[in-house]
Protein backbone atom coordinates (compact mmCIF):
# COMPACT_ATOMS: atom_id res chain seq x y z
CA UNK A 1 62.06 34.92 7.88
CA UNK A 2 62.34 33.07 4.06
CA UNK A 3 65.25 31.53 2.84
CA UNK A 4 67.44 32.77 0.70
CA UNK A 5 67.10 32.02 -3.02
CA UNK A 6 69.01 29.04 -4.24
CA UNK A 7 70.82 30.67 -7.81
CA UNK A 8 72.34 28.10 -9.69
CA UNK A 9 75.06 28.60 -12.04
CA UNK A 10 75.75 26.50 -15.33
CA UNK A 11 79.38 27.02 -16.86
CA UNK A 12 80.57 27.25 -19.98
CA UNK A 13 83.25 24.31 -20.94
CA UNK A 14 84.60 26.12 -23.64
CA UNK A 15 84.76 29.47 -22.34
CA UNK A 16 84.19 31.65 -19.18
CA UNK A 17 80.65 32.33 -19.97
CA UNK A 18 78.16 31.39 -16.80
CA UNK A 19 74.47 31.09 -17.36
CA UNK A 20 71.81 30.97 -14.87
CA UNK A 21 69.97 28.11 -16.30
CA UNK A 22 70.36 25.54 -18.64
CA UNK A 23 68.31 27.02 -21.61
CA UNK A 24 70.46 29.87 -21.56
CA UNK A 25 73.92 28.04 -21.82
CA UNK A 26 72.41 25.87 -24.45
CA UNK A 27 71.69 28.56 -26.41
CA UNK A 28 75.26 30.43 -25.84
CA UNK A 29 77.42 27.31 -26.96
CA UNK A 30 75.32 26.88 -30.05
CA UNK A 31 75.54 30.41 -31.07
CA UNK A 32 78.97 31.22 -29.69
CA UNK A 33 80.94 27.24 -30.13
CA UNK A 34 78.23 25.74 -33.16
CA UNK A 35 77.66 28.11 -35.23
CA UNK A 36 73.95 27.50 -35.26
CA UNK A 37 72.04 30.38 -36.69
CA UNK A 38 68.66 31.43 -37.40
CA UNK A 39 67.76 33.07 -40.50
CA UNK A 40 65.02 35.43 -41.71
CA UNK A 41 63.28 33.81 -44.72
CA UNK A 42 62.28 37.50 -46.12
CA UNK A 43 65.95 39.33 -45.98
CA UNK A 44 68.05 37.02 -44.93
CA UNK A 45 69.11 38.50 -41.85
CA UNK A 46 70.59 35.63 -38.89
CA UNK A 47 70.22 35.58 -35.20
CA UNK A 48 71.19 33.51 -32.28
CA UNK A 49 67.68 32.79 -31.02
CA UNK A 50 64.33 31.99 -33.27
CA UNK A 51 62.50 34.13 -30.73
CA UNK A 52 65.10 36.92 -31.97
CA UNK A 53 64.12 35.96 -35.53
CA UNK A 54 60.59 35.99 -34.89
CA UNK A 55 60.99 39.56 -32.99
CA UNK A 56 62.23 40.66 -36.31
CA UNK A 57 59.85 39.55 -38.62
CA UNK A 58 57.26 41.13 -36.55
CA UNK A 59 59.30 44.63 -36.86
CA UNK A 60 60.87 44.80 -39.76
CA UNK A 61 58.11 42.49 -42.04
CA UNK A 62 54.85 43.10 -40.50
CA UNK A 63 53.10 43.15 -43.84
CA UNK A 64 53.82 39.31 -44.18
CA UNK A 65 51.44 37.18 -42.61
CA UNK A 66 52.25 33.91 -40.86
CA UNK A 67 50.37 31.15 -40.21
CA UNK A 68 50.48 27.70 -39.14
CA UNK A 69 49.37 24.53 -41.38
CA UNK A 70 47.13 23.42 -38.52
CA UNK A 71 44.88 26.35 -37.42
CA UNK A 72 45.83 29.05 -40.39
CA UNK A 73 45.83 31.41 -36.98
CA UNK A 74 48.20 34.40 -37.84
CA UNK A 75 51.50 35.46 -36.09
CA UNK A 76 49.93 37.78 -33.36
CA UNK A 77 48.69 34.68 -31.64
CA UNK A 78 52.28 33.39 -31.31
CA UNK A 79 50.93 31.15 -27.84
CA UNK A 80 48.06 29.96 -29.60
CA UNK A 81 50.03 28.82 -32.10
CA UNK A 82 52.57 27.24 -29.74
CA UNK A 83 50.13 25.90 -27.70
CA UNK A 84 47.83 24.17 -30.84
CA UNK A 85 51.42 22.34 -32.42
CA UNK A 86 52.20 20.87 -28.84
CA UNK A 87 48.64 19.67 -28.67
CA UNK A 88 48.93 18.55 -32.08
CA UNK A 89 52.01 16.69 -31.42
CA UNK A 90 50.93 15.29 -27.92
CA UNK A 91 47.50 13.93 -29.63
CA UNK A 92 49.63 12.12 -32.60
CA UNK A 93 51.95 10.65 -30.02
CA UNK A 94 49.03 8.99 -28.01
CA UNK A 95 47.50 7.66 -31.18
CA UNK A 96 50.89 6.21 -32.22
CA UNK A 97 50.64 4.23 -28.56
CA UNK A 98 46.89 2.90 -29.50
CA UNK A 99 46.72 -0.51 -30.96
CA UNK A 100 44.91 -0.88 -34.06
CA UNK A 101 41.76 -2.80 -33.66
């Protein structure tokens, strides 16, 4: 027979919120505590999350096109795009460790 499922619980300090992983409480205390926000560049709108922001920009703006600097790969190809800036960033951090010649 299996096991049963280990669920871990991360509290809150400042309240009596409980998250199921650490992500999740990160993003509660700096919505709910900090203050953070995330803001639509096009209307101005705010949100907790940039995935919420992004969500909305695909609904509300889908005539503006996004693209990244890198690839100039548009906003459908959101994991691409993820994907090619932690390349990007990976390949520059492994050059910065290579001694010049």
């Amino acid at each position: 027979s299996k096991e049963p499922i280990e669920v871990k619980e991360y509290f809150c300090e400042l309240c009596e919120y409980v998250a199921h992983d650490k992500g999740t409480l990160a993003n509660h205390r700096s919505f709910k505590h900090e203050g953070i926000m995330h803001e639509c560049s096009i209307c101005g709108v705010k949100y907790s999350r940039p995935s919420l922001v992004y969500r909305h920009m695909r609904k509300k703006h889908p005539e503006v096109s996004f693209s990244t600097s890198i690839c100039g790969r548009k906003r459908g190809e959101k994991n691409a795009i993820i994907n090619e800036v932690s390349q990007a960033v990976a390949l520059n951090a492994i050059a910065a460790d290579v001694p010049d010649s």
